[in-house]
PDB file of N, CA and C in Angstrom:
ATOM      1  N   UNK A   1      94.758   9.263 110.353  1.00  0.00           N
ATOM      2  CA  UNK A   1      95.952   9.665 111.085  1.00  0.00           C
ATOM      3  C   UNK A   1      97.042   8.627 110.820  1.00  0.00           C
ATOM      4  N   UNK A   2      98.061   9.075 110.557  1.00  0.00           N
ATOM      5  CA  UNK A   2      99.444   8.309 110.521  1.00  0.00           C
ATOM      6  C   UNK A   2      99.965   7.321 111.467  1.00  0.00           C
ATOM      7  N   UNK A   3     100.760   6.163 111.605  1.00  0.00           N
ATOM      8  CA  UNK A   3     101.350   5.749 112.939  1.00  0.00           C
ATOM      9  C   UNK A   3     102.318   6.873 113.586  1.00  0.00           C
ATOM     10  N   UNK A   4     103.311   7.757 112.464  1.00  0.00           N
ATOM     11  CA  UNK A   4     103.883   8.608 113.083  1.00  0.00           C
ATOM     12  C   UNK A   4     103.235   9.900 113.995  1.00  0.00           C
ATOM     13  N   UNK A   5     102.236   9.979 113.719  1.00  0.00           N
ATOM     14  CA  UNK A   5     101.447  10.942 114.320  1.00  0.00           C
ATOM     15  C   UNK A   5     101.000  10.196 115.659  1.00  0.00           C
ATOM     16  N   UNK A   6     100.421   9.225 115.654  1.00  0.00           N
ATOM     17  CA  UNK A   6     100.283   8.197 116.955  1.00  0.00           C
ATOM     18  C   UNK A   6     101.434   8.001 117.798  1.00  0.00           C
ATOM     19  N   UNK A   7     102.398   7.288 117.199  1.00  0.00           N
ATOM     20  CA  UNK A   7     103.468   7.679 117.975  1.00  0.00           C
ATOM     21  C   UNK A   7     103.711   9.156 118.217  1.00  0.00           C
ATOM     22  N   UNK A   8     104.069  10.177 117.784  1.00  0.00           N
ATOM     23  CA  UNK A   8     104.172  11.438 118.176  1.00  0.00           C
ATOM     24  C   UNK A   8     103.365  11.820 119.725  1.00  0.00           C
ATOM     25  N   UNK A   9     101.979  11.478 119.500  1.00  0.00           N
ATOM     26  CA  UNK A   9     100.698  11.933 120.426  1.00  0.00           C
ATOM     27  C   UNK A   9     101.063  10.768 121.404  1.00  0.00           C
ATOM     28  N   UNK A  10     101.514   9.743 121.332  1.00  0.00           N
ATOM     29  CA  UNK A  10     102.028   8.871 122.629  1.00  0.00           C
ATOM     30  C   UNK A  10     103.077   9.539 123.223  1.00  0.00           C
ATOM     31  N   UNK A  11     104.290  10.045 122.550  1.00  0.00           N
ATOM     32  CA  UNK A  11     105.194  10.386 123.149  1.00  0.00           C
ATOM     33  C   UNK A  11     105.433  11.495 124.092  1.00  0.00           C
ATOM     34  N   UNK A  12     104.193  12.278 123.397  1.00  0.00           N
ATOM     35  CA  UNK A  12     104.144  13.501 124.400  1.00  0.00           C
ATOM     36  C   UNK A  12     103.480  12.796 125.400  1.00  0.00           C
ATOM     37  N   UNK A  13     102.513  12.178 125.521  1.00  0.00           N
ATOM     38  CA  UNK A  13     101.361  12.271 126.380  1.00  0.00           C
ATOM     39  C   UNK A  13     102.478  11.143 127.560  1.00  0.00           C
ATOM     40  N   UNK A  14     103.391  10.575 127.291  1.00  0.00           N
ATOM     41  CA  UNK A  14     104.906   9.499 128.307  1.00  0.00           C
ATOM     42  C   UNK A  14     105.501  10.877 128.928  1.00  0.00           C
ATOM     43  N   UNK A  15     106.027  11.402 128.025  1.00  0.00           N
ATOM     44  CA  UNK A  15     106.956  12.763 128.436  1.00  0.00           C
ATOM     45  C   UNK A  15     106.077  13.710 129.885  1.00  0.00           C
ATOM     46  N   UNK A  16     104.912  14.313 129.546  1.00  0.00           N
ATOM     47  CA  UNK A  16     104.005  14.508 130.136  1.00  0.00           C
ATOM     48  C   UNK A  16     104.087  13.754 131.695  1.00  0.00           C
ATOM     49  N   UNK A  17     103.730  12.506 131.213  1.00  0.00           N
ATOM     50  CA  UNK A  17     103.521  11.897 132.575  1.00  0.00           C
ATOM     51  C   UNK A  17     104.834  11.545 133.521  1.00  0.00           C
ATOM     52  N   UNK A  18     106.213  11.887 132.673  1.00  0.00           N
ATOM     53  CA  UNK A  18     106.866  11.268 133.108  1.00  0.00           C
ATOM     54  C   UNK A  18     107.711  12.784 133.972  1.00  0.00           C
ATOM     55  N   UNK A  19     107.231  13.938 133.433  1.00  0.00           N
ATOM     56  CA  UNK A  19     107.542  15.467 134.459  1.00  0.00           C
ATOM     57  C   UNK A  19     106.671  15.013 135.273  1.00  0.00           C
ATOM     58  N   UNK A  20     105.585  14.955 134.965  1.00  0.00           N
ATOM     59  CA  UNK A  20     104.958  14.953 136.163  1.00  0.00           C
ATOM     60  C   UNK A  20     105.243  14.217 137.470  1.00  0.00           C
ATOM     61  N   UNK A  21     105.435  12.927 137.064  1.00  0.00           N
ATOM     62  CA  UNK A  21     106.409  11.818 137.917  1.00  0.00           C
ATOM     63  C   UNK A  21     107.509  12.481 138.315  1.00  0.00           C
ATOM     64  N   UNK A  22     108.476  12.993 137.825  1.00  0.00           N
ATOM     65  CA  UNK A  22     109.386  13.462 138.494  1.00  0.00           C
ATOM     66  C   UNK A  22     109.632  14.373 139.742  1.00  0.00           C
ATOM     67  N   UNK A  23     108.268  15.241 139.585  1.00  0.00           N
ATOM     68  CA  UNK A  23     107.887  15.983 140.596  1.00  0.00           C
ATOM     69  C   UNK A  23     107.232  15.556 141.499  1.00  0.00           C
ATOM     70  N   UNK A  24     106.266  14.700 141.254  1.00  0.00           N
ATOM     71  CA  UNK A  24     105.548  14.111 142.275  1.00  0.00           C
ATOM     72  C   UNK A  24     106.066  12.811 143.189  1.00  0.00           C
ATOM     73  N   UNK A  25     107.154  11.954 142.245  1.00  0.00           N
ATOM     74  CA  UNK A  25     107.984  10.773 142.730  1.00  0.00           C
ATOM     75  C   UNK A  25     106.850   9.676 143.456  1.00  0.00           C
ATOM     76  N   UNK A  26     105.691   9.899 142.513  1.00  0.00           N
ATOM     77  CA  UNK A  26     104.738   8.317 143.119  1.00  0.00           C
ATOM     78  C   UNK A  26     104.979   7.283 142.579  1.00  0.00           C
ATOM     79  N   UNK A  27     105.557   7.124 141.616  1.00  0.00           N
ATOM     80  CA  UNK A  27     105.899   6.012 141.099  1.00  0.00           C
ATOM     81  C   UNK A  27     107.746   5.432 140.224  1.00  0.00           C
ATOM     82  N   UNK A  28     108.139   5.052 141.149  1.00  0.00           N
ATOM     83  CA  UNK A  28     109.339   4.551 140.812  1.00  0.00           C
ATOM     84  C   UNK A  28     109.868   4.066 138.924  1.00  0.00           C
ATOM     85  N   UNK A  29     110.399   4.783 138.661  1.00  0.00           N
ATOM     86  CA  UNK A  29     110.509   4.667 137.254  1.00  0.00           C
ATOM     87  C   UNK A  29     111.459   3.046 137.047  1.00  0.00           C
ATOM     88  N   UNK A  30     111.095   2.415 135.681  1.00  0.00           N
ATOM     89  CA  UNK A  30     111.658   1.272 135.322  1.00  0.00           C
ATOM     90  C   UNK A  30     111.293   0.355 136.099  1.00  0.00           C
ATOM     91  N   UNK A  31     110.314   0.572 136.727  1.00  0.00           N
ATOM     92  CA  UNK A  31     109.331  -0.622 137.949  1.00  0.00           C
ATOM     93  C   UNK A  31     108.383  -1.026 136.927  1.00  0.00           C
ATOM     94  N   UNK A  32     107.714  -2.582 137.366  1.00  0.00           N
ATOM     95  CA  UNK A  32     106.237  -3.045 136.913  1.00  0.00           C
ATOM     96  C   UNK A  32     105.499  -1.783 136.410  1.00  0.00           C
ATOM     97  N   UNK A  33     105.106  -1.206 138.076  1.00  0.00           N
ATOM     98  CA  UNK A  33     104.024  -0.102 137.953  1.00  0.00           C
ATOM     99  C   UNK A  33     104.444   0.679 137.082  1.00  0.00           C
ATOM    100  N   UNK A  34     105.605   1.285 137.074  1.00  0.00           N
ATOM    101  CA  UNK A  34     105.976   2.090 136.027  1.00  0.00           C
ATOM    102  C   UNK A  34     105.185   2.087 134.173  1.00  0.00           C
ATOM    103  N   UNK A  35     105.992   0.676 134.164  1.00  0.00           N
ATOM    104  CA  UNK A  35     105.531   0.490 132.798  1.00  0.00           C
ATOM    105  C   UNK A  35     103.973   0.239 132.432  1.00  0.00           C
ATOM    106  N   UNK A  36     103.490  -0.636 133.677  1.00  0.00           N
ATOM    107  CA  UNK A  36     102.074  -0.447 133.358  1.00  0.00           C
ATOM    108  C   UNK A  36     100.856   0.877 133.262  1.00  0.00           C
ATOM    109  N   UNK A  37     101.544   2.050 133.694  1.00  0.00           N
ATOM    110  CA  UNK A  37     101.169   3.298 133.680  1.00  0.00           C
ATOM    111  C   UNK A  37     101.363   4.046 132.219  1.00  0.00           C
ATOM    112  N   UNK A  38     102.819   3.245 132.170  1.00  0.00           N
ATOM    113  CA  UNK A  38     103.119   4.017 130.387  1.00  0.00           C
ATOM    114  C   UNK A  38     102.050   3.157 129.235  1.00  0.00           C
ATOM    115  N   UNK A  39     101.397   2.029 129.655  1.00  0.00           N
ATOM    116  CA  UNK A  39     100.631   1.386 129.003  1.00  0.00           C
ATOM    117  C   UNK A  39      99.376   1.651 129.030  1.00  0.00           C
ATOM    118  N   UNK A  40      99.080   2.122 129.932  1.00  0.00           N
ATOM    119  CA  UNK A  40      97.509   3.014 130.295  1.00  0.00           C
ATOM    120  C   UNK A  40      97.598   3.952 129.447  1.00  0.00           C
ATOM    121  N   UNK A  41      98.485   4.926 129.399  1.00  0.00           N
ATOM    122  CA  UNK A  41      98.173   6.354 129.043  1.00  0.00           C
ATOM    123  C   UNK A  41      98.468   6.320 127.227  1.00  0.00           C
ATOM    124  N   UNK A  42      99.478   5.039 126.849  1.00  0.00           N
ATOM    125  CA  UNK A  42      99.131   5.030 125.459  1.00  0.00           C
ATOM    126  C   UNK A  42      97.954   3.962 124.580  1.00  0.00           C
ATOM    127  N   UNK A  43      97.268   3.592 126.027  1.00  0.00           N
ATOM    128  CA  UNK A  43      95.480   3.333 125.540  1.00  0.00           C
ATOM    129  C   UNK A  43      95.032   4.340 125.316  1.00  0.00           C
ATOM    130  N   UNK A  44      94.644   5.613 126.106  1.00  0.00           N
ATOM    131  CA  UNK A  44      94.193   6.642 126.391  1.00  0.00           C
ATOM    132  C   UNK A  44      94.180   7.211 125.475  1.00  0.00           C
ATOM    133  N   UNK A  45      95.438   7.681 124.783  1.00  0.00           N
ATOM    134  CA  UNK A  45      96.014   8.428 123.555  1.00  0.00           C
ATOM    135  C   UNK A  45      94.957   7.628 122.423  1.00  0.00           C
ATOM    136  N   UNK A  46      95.636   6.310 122.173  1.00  0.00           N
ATOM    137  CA  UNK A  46      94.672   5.848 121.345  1.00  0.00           C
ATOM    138  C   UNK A  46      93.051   5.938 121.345  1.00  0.00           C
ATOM    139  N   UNK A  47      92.298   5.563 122.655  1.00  0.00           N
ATOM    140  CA  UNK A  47      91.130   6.028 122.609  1.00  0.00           C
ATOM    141  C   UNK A  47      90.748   7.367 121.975  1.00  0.00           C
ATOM    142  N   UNK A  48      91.536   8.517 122.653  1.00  0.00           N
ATOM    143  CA  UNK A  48      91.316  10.053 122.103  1.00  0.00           C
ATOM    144  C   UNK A  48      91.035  10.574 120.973  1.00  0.00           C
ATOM    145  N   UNK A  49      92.456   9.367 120.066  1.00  0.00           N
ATOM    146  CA  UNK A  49      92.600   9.359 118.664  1.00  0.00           C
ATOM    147  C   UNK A  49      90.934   8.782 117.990  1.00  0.00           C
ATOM    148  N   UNK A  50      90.979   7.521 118.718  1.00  0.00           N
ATOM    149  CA  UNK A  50      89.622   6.972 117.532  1.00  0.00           C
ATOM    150  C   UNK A  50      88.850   7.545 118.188  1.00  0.00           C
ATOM    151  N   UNK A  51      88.109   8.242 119.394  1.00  0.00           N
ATOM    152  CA  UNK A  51      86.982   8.874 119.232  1.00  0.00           C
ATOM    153  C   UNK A  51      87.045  10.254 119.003  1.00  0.00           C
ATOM    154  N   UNK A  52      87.952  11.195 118.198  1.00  0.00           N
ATOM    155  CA  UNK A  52      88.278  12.513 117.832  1.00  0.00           C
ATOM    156  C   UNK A  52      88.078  12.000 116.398  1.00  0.00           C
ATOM    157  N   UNK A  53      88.195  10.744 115.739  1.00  0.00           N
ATOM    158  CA  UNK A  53      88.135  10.384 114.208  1.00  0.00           C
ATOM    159  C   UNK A  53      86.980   9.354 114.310  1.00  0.00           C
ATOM    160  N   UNK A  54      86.064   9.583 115.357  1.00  0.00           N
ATOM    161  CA  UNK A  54      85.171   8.714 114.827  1.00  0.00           C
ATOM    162  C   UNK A  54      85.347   7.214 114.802  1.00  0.00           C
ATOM    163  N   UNK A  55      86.468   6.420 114.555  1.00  0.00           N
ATOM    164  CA  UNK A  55      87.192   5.450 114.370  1.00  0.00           C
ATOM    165  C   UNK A  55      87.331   4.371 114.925  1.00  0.00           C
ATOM    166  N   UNK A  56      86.290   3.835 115.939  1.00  0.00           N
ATOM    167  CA  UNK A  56      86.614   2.804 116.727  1.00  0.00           C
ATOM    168  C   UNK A  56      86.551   1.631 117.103  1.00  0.00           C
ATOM    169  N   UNK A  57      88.078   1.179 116.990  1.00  0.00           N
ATOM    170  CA  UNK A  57      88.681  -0.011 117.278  1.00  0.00           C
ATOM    171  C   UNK A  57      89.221  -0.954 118.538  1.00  0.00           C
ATOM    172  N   UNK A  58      88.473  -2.006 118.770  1.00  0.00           N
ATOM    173  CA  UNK A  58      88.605  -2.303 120.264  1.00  0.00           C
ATOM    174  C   UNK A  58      90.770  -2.467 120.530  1.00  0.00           C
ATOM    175  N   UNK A  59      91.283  -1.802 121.370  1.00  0.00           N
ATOM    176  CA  UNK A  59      92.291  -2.095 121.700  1.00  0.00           C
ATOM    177  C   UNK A  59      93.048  -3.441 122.382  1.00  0.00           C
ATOM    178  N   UNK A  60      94.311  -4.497 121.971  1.00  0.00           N
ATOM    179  CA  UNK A  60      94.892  -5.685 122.391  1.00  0.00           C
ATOM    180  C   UNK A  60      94.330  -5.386 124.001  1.00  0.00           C
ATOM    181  N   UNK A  61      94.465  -4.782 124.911  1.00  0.00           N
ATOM    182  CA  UNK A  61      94.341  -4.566 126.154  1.00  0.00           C
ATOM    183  C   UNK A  61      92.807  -4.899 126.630  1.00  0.00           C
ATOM    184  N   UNK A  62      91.733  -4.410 125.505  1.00  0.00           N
ATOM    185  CA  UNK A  62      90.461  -4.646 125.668  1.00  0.00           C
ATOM    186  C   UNK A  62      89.735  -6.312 125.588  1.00  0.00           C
ATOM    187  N   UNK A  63      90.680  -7.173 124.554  1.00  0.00           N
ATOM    188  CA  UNK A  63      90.791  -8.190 124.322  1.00  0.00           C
ATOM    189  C   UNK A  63      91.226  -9.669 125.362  1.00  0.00           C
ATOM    190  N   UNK A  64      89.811 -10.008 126.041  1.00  0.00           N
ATOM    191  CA  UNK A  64      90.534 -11.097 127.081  1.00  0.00           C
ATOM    192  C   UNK A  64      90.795 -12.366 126.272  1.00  0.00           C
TER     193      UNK A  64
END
């Protein structure tokens, strides 16, 4: 898979969360929490990616 394709599959999966946020208003956008949520969900993406390709690479986040 491409980085553009990674990025692509991140961007939806922000967009996504970020209707959803809008409707639900649990989390204050451009806050800490905020961003640390947009950082979860483009682990996630990535996980999806390497275990849909077999592929897996421990993520910076996994790394103490």
């Amino acid at each position: 898979m491409q980085k553009g394709q990674v990025d692509s599959a991140k961007r939806r999966a922000l967009n996504l969360f970020d209707k959803w946020n809008d409707v639900a208003n649990v989390v204050e956008k451009y806050t800490g929490y905020y961003y640390e949520l947009e950082g979860i969900i483009e682990d996630a993406v990535e996980c999806g990616i390497q275990q849909a390709l077999n592929d897996f690479k421990r993520l910076d986040s996994e790394i103490e």
